[in-house]
Every structure is written in structure tokens, then in C-alpha cells.
PDB file of N, CA and C in Angstrom:
ATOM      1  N   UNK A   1       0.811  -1.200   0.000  1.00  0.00           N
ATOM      2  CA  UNK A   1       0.000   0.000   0.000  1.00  0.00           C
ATOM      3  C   UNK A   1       0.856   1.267   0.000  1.00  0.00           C
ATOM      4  N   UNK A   2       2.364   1.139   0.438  1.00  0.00           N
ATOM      5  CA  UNK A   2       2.755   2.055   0.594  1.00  0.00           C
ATOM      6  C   UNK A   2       3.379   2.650  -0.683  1.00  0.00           C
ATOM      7  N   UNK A   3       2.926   1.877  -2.031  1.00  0.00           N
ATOM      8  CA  UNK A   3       3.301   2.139  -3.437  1.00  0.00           C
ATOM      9  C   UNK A   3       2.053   3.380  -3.814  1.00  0.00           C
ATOM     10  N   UNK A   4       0.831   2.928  -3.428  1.00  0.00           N
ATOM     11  CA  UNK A   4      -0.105   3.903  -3.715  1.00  0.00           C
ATOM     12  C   UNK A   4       0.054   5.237  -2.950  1.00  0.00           C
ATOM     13  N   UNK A   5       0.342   5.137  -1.749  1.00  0.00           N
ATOM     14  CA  UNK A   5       0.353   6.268  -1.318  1.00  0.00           C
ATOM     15  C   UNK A   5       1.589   7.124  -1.400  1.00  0.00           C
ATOM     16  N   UNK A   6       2.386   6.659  -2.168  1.00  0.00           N
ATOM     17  CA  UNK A   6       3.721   7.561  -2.862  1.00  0.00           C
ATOM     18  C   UNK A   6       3.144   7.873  -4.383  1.00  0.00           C
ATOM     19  N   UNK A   7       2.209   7.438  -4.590  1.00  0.00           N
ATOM     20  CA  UNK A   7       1.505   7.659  -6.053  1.00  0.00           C
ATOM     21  C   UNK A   7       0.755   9.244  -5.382  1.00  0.00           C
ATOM     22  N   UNK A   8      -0.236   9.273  -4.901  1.00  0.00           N
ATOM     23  CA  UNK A   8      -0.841  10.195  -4.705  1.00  0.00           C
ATOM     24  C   UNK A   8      -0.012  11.511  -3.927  1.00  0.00           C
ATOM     25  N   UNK A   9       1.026  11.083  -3.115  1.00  0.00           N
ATOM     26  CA  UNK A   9       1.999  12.054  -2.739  1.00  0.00           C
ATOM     27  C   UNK A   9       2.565  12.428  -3.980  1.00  0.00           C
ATOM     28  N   UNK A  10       3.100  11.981  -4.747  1.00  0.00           N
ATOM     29  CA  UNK A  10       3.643  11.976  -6.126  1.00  0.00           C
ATOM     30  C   UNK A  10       2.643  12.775  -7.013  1.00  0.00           C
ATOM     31  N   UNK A  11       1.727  12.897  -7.151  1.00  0.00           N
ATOM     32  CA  UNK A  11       0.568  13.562  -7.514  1.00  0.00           C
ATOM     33  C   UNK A  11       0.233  15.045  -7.674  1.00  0.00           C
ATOM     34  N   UNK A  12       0.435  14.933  -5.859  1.00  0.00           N
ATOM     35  CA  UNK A  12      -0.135  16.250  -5.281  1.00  0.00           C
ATOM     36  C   UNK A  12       1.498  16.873  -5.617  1.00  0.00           C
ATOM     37  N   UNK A  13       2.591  16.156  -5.666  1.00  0.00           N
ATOM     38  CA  UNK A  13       3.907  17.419  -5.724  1.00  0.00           C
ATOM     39  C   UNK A  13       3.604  17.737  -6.771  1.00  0.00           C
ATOM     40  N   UNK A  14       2.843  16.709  -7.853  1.00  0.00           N
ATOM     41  CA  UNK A  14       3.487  17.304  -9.156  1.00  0.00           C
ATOM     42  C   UNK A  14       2.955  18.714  -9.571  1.00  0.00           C
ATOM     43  N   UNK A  15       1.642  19.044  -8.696  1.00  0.00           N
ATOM     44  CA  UNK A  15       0.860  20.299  -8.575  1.00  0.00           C
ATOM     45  C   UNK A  15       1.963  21.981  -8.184  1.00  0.00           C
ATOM     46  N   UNK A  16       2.806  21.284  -8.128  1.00  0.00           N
ATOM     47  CA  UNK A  16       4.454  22.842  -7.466  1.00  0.00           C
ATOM     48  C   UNK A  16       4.149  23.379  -8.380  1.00  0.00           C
ATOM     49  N   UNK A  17       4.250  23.326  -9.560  1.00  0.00           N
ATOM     50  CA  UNK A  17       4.710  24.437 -10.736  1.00  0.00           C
ATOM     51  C   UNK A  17       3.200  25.482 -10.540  1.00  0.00           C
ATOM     52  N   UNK A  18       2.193  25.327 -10.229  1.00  0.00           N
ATOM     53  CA  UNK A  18       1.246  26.427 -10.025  1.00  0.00           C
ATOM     54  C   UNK A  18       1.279  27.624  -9.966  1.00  0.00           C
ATOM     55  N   UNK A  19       0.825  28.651 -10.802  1.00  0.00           N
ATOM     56  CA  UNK A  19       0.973  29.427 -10.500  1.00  0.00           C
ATOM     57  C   UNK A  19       0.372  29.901  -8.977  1.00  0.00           C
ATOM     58  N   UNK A  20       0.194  30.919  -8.885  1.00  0.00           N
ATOM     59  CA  UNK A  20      -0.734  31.818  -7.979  1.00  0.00           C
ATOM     60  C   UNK A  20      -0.713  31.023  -6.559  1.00  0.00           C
ATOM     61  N   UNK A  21       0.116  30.861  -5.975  1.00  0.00           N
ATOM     62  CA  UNK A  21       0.221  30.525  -5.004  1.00  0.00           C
ATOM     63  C   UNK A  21       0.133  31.444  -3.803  1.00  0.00           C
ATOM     64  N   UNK A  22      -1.168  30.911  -3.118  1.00  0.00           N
ATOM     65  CA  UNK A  22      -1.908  31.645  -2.246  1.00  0.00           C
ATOM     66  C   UNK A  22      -1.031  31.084  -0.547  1.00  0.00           C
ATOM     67  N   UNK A  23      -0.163  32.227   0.082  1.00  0.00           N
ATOM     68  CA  UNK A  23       0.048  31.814   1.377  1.00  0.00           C
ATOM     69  C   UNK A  23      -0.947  32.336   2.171  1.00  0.00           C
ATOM     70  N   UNK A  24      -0.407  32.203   3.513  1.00  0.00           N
ATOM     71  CA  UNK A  24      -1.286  32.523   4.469  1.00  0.00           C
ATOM     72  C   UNK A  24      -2.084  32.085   5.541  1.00  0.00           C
ATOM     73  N   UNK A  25      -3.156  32.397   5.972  1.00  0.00           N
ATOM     74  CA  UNK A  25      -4.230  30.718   6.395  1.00  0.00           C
ATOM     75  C   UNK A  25      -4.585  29.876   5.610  1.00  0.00           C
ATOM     76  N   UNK A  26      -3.792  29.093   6.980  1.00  0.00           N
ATOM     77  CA  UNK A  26      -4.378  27.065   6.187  1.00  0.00           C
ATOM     78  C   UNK A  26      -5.274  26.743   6.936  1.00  0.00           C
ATOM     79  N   UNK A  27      -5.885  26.111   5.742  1.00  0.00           N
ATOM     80  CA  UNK A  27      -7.359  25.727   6.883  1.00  0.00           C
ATOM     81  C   UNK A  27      -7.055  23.721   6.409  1.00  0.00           C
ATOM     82  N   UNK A  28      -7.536  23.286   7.633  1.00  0.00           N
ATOM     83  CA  UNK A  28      -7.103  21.890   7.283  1.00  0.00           C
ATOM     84  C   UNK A  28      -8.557  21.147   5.586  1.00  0.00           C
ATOM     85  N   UNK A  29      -8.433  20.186   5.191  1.00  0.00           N
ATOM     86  CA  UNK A  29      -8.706  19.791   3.838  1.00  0.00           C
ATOM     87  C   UNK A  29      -9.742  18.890   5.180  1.00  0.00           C
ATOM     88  N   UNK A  30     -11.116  18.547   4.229  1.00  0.00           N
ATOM     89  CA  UNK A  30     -11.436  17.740   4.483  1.00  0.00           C
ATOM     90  C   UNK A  30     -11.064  16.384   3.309  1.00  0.00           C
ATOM     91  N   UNK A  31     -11.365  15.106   4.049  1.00  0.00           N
ATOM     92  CA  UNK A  31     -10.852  14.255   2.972  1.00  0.00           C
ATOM     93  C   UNK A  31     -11.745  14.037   1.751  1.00  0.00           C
ATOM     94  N   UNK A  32     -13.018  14.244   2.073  1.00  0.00           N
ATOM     95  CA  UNK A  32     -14.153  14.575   0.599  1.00  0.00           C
ATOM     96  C   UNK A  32     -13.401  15.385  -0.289  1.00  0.00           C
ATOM     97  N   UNK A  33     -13.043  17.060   0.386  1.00  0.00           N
ATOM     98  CA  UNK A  33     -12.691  17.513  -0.607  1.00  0.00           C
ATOM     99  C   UNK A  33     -11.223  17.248  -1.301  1.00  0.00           C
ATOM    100  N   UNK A  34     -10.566  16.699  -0.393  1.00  0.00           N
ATOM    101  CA  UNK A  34      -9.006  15.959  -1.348  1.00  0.00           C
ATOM    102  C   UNK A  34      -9.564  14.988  -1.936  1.00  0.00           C
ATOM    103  N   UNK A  35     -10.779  14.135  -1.874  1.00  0.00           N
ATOM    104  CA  UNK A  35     -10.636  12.981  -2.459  1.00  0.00           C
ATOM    105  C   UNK A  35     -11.135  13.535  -4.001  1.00  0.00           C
ATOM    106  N   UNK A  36     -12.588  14.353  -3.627  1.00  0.00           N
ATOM    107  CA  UNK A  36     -13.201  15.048  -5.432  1.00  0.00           C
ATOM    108  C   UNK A  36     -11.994  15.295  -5.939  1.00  0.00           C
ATOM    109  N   UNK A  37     -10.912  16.462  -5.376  1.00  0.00           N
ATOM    110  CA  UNK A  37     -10.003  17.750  -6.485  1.00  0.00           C
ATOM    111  C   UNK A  37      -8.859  16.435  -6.872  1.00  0.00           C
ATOM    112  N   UNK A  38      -8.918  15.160  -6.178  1.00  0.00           N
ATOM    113  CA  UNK A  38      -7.803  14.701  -6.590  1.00  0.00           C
ATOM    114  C   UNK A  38      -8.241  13.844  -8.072  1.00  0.00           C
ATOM    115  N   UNK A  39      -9.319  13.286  -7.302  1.00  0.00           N
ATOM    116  CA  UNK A  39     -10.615  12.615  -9.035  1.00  0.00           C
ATOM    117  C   UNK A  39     -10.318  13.824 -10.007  1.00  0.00           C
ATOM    118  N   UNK A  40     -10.638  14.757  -9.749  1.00  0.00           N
ATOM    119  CA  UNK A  40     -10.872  15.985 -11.234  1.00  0.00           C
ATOM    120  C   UNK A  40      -9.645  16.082 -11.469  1.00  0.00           C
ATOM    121  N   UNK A  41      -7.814  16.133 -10.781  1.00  0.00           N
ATOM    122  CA  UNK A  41      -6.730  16.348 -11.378  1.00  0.00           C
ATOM    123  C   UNK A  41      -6.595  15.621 -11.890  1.00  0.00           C
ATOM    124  N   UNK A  42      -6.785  13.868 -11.242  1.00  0.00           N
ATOM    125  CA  UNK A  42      -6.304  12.962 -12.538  1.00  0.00           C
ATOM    126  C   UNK A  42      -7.255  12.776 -13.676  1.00  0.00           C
ATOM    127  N   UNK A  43      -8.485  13.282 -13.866  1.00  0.00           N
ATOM    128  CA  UNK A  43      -8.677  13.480 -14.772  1.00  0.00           C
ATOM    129  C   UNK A  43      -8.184  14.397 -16.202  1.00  0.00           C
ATOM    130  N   UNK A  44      -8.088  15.172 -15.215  1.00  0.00           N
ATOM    131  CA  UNK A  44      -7.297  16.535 -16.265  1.00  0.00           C
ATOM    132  C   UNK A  44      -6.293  15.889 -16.445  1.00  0.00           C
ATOM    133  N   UNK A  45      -5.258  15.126 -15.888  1.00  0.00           N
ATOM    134  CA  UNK A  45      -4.022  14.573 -16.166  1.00  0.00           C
ATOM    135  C   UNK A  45      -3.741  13.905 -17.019  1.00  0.00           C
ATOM    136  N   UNK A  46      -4.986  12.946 -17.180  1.00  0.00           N
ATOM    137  CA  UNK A  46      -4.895  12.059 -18.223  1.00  0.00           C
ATOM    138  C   UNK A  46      -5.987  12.173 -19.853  1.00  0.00           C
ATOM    139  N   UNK A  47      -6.539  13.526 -19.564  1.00  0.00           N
ATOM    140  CA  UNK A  47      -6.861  14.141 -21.092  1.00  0.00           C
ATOM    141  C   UNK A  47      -6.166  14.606 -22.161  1.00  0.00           C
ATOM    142  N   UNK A  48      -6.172  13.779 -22.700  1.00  0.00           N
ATOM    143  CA  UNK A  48      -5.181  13.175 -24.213  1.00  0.00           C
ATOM    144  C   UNK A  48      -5.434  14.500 -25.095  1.00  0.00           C
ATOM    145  N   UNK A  49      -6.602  15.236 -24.808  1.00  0.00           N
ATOM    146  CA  UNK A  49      -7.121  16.426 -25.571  1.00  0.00           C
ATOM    147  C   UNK A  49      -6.366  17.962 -24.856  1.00  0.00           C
ATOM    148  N   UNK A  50      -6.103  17.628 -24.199  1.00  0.00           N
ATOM    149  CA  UNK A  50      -5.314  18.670 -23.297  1.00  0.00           C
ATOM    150  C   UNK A  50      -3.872  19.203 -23.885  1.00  0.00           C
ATOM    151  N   UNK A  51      -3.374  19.850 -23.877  1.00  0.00           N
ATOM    152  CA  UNK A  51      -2.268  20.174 -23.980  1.00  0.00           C
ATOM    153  C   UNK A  51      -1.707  20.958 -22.596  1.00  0.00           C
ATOM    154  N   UNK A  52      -0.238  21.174 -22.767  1.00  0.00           N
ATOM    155  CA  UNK A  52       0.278  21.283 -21.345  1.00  0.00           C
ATOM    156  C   UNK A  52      -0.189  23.100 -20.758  1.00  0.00           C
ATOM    157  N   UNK A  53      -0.423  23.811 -21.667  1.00  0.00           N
ATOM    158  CA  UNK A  53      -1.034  25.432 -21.464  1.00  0.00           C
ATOM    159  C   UNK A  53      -2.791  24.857 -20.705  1.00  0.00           C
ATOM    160  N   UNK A  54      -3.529  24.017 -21.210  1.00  0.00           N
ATOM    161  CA  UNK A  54      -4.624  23.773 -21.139  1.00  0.00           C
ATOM    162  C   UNK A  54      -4.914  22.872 -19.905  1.00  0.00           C
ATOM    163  N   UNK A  55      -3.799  21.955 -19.582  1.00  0.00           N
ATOM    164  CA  UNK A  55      -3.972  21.194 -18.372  1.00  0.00           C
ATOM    165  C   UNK A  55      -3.537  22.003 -17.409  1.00  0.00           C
ATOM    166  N   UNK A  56      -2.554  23.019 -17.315  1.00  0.00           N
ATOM    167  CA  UNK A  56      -2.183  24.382 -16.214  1.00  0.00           C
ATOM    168  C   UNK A  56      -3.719  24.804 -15.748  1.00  0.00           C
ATOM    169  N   UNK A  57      -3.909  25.442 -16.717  1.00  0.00           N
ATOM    170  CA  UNK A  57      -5.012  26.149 -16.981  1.00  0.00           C
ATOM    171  C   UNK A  57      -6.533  25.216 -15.925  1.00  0.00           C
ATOM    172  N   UNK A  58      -6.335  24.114 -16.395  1.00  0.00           N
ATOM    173  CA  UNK A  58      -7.538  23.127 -15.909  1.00  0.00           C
ATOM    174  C   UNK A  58      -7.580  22.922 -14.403  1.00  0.00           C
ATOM    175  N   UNK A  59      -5.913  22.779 -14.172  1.00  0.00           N
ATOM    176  CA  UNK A  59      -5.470  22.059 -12.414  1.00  0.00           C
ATOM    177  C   UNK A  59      -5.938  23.552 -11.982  1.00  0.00           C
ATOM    178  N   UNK A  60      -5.277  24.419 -12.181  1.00  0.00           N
ATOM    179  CA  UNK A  60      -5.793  26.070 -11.326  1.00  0.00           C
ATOM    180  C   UNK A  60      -7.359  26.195 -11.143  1.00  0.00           C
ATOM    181  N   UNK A  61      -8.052  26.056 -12.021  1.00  0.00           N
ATOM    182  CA  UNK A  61      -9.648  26.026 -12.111  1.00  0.00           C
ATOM    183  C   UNK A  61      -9.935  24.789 -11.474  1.00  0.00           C
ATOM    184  N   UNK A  62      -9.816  23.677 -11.446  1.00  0.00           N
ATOM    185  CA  UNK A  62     -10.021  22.934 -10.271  1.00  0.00           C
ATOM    186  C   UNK A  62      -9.799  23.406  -8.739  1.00  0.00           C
ATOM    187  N   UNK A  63      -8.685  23.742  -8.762  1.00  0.00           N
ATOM    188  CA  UNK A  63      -8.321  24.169  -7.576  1.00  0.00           C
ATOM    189  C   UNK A  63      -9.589  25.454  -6.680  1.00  0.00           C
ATOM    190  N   UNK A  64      -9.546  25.990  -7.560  1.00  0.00           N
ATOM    191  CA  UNK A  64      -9.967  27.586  -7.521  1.00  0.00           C
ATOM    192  C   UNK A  64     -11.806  26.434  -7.360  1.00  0.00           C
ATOM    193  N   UNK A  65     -12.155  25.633  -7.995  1.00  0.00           N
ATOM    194  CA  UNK A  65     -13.756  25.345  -8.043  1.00  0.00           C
ATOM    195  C   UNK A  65     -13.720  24.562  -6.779  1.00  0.00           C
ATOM    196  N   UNK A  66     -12.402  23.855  -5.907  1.00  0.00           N
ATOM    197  CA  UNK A  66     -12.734  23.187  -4.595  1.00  0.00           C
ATOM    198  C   UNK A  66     -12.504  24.152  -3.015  1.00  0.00           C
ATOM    199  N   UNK A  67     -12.304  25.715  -3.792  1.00  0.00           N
ATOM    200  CA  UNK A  67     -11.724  26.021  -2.901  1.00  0.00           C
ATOM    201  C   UNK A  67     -10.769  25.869  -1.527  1.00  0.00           C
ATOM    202  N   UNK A  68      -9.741  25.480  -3.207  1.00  0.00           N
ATOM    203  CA  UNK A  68      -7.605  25.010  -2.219  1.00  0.00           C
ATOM    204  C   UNK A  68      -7.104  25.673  -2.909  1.00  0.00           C
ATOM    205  N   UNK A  69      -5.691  25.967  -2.409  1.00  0.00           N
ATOM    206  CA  UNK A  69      -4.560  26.275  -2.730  1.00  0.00           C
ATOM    207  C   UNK A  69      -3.831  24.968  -3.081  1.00  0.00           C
ATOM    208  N   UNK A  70      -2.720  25.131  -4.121  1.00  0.00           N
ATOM    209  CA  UNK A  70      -1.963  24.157  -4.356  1.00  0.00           C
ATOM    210  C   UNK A  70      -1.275  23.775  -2.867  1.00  0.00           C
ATOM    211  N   UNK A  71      -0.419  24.377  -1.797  1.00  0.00           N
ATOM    212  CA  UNK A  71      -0.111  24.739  -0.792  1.00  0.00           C
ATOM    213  C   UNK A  71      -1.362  23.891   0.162  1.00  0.00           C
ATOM    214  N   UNK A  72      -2.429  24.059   0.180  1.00  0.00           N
ATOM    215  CA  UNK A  72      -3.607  23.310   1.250  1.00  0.00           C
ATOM    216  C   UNK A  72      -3.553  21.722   0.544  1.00  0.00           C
ATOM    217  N   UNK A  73      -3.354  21.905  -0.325  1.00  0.00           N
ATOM    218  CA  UNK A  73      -3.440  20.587  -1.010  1.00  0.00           C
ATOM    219  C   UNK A  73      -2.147  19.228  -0.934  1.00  0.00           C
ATOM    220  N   UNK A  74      -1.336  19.967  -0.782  1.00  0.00           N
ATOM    221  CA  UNK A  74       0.306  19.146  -0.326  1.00  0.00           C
ATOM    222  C   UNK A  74       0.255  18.966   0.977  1.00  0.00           C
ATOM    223  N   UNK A  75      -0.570  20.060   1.777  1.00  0.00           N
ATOM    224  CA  UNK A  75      -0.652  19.766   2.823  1.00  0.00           C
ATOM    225  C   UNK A  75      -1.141  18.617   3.441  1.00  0.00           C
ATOM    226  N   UNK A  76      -2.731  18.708   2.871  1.00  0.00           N
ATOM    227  CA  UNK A  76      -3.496  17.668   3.512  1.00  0.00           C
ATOM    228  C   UNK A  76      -2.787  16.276   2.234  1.00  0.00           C
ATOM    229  N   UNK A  77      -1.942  15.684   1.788  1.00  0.00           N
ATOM    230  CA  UNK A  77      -1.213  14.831   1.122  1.00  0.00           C
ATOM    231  C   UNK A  77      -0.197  14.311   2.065  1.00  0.00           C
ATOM    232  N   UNK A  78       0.590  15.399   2.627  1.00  0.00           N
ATOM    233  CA  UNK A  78       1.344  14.906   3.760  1.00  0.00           C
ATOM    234  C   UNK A  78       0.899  14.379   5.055  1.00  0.00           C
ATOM    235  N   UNK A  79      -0.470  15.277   5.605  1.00  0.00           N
ATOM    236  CA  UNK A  79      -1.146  14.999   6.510  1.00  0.00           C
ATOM    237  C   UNK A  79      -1.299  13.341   6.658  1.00  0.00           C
ATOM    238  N   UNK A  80      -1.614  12.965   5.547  1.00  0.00           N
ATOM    239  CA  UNK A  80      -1.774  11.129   5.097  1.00  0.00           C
ATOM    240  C   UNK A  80      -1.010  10.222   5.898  1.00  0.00           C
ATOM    241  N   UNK A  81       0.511  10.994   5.668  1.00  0.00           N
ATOM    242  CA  UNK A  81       1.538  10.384   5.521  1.00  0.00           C
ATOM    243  C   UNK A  81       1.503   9.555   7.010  1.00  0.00           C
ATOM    244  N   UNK A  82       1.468  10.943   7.826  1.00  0.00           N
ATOM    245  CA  UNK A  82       1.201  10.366   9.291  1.00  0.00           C
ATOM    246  C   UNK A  82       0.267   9.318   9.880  1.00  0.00           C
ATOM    247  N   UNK A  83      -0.874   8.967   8.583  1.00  0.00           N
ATOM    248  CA  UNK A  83      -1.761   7.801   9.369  1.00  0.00           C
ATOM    249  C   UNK A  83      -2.098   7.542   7.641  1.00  0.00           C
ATOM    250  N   UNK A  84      -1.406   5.763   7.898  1.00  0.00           N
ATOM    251  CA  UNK A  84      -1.456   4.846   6.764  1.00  0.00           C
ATOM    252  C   UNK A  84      -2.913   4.265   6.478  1.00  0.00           C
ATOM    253  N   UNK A  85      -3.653   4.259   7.577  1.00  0.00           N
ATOM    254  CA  UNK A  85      -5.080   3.522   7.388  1.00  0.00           C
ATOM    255  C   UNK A  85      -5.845   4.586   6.630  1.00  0.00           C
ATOM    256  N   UNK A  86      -5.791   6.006   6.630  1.00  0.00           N
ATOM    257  CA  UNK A  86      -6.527   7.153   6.443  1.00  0.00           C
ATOM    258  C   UNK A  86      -6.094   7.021   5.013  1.00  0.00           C
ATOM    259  N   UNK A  87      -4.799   7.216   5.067  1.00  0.00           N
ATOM    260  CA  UNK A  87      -4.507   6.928   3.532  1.00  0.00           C
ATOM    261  C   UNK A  87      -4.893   5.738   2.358  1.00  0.00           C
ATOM    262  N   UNK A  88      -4.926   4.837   3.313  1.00  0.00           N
ATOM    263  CA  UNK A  88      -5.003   3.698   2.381  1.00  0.00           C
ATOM    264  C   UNK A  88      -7.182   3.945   1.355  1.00  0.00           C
ATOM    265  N   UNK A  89      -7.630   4.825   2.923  1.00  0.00           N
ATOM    266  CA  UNK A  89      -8.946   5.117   2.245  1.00  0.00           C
ATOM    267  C   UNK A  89      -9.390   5.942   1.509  1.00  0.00           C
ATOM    268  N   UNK A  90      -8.284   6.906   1.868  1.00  0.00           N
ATOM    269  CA  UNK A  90      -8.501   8.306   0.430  1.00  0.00           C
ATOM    270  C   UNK A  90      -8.039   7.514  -0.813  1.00  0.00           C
ATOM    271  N   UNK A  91      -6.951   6.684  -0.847  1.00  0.00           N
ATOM    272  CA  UNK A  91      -6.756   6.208  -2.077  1.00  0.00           C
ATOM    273  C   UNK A  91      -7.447   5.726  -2.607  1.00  0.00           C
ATOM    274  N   UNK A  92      -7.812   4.834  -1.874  1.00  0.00           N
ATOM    275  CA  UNK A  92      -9.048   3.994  -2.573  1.00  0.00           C
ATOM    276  C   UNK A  92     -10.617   4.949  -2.850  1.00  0.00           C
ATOM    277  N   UNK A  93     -10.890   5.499  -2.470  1.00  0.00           N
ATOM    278  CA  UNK A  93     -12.069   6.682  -2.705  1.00  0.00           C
ATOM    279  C   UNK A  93     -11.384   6.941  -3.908  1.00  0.00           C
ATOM    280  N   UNK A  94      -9.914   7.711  -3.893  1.00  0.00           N
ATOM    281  CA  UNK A  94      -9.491   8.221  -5.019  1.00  0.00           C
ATOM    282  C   UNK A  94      -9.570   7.474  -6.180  1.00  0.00           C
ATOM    283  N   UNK A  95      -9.318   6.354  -6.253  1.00  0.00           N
ATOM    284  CA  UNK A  95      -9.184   5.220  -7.601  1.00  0.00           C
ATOM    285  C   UNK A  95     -10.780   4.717  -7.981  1.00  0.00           C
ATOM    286  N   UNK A  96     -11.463   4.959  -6.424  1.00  0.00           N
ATOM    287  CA  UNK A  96     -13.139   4.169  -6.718  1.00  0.00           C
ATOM    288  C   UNK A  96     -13.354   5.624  -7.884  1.00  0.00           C
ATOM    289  N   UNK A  97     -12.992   6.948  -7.482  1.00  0.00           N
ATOM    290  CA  UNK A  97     -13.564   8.007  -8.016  1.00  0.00           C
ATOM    291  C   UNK A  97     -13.216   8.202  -9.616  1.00  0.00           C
ATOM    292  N   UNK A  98     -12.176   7.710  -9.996  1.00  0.00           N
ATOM    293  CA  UNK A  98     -11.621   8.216 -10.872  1.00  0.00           C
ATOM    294  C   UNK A  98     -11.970   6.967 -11.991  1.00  0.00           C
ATOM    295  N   UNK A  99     -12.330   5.780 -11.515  1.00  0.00           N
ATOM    296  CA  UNK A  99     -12.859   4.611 -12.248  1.00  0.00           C
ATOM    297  C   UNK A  99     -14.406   4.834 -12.587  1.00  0.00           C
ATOM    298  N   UNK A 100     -14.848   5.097 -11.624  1.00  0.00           N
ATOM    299  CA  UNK A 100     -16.386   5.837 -11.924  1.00  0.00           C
ATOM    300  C   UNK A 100     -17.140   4.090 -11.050  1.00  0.00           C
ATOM    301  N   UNK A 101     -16.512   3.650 -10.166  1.00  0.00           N
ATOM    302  CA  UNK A 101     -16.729   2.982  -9.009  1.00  0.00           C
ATOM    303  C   UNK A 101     -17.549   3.588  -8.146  1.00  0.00           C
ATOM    304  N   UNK A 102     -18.630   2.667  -7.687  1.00  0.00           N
ATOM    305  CA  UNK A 102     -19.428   3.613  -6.536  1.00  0.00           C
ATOM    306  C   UNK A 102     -18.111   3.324  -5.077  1.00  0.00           C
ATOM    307  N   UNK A 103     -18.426   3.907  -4.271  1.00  0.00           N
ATOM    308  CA  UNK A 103     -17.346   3.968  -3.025  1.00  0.00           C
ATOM    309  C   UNK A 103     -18.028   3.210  -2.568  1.00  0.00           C
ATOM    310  N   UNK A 104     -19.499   3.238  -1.834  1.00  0.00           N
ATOM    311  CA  UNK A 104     -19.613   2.081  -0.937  1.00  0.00           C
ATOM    312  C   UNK A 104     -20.526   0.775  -1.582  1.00  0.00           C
ATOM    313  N   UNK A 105     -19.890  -0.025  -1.372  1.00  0.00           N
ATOM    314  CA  UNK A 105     -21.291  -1.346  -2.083  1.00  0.00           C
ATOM    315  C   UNK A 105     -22.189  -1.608  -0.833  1.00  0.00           C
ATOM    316  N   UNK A 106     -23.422  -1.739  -1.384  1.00  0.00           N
ATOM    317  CA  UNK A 106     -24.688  -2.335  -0.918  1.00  0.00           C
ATOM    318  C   UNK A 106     -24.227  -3.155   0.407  1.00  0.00           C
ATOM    319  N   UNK A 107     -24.633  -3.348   1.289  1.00  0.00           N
ATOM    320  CA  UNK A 107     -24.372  -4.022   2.546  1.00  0.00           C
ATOM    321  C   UNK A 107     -25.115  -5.460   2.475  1.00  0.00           C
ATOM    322  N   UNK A 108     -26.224  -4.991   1.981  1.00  0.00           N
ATOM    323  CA  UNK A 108     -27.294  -5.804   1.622  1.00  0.00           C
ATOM    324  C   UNK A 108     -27.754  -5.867   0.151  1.00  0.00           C
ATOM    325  N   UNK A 109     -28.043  -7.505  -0.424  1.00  0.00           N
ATOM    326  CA  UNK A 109     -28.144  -7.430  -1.804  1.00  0.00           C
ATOM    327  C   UNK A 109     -29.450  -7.094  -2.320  1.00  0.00           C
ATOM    328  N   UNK A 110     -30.210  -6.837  -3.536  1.00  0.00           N
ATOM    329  CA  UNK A 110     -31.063  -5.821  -3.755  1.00  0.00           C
ATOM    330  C   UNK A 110     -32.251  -7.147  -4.119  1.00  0.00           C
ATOM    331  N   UNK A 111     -33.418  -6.918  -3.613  1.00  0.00           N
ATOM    332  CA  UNK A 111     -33.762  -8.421  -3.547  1.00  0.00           C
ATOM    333  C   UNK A 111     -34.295  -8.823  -5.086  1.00  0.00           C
ATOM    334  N   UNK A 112     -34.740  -9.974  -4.859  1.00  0.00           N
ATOM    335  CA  UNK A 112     -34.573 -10.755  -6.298  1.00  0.00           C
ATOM    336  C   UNK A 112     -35.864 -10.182  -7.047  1.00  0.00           C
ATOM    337  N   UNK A 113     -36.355 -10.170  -8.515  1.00  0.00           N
ATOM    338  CA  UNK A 113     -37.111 -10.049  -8.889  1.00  0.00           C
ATOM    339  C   UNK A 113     -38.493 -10.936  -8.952  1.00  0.00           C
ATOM    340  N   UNK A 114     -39.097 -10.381  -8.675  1.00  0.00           N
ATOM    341  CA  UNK A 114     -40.736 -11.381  -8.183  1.00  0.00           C
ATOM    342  C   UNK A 114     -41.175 -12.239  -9.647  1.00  0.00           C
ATOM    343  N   UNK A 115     -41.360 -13.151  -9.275  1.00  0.00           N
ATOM    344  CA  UNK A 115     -42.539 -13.806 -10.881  1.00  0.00           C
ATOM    345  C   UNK A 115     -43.864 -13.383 -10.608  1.00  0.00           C
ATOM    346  N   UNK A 116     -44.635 -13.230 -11.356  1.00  0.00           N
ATOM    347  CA  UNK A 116     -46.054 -13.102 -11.465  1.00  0.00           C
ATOM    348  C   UNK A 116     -46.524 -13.915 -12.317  1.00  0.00           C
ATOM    349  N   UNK A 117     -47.358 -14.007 -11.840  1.00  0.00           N
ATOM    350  CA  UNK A 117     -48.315 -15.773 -12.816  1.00  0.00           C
ATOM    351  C   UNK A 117     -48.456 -17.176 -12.602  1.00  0.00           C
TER     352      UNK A 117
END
């Protein structure tokens, strides 16, 4: 597990080159919202239609639509680091998200279809 979670650390650095880097107050990330902005970067990441002006362009407007800073965002990435179980579940949220996986399955199975007649 500790391959994935150098993936998503790996991820969030690759977000440095940003422009507009907002210091100041940090407010801590919830993990919903690292788990969405991280679904929408690797999306942008891996749009073949993108070019590298256009994927800049995309990660900032993500950013800017989850309300983070690139900076809040490395943060709560490192935050991880310190607890492996937390991580191991953003990842997986992250990969359920980005597969288009529901996150939680049914507890209970959906019951069978009735005959009539």
C-alpha cells in the first residue's frame, strides 16, 4: 500500500509548478474535498485532448472550483503520511472516483425479482 500512497503524494507534488500561489491561512482539507479535487486532477491529467497550457489552466480552475490552494493541497497529502489507514482510504475513494466505481457497495443485496403468474 505504501506504493499507492507515494503515487498520490507523487501527484499532489506534481501540482508545485502552479501558479498563484496563495500563502497565508491554512485551513485543514477535508478528505471529501481531497478525495473530489484529486478525481478531477487525474482526470485533467490524463486528457489526451489537453495540452500542457490547457492542463495548467484546468489544475488552477479545479483548484480555484474546490476552494484550495496548491499549498492546502500538499498539505493535507502529507497529513496522510502520518496515518497509513486514512490513507489507504482516500486512495481507494481516489481510484473508486476516478474509475467511476461507486465507493460504498450495498451491505445488503437488492432483492430478487418477483414472478407473477
Amino acid at each position: 500500500m505504501s506504493i499507492r500512497l507515494l503515487a498520490v503524494l507523487t501527484a499532489v507534488l506534481l501540482l508545485g509548478p502552479l501558479a498563484c500561489r496563495q500563502r497565508g491561512t491554512q485551513r485543514s482539507v477535508s478528505d471529501s474535498t481531497f478525495v473530489r479535487t484529486m478525481v478531477q486532477l487525474r482526470h485533467v491529467a490524463t486528457d489526451s485532448l489537453m495540452d500542457s497550457t490547457m492542463r495548467d489552466s484546468a489544475r488552477r480552475a479545479t483548484l480555484r472550483q474546490n476552494g484550495l490552494t496548491a499549498d492546502q493541497l500538499e498539505q493535507a497529502a502529507a497529513s496522510l503520511a502520518g496515518d497509513p489507514d486514512r490513507a489507504v482510504r482516500v486512495w481507494r475513494a481516489i481510484e473508486a472516483g476516478v474509475s467511476g466505481r461507486p465507493l460504498i457497495r450495498p451491505a445488503i443485496a437488492p432483492p430478487s425479482p418477483r414472478r407473477t403468474g
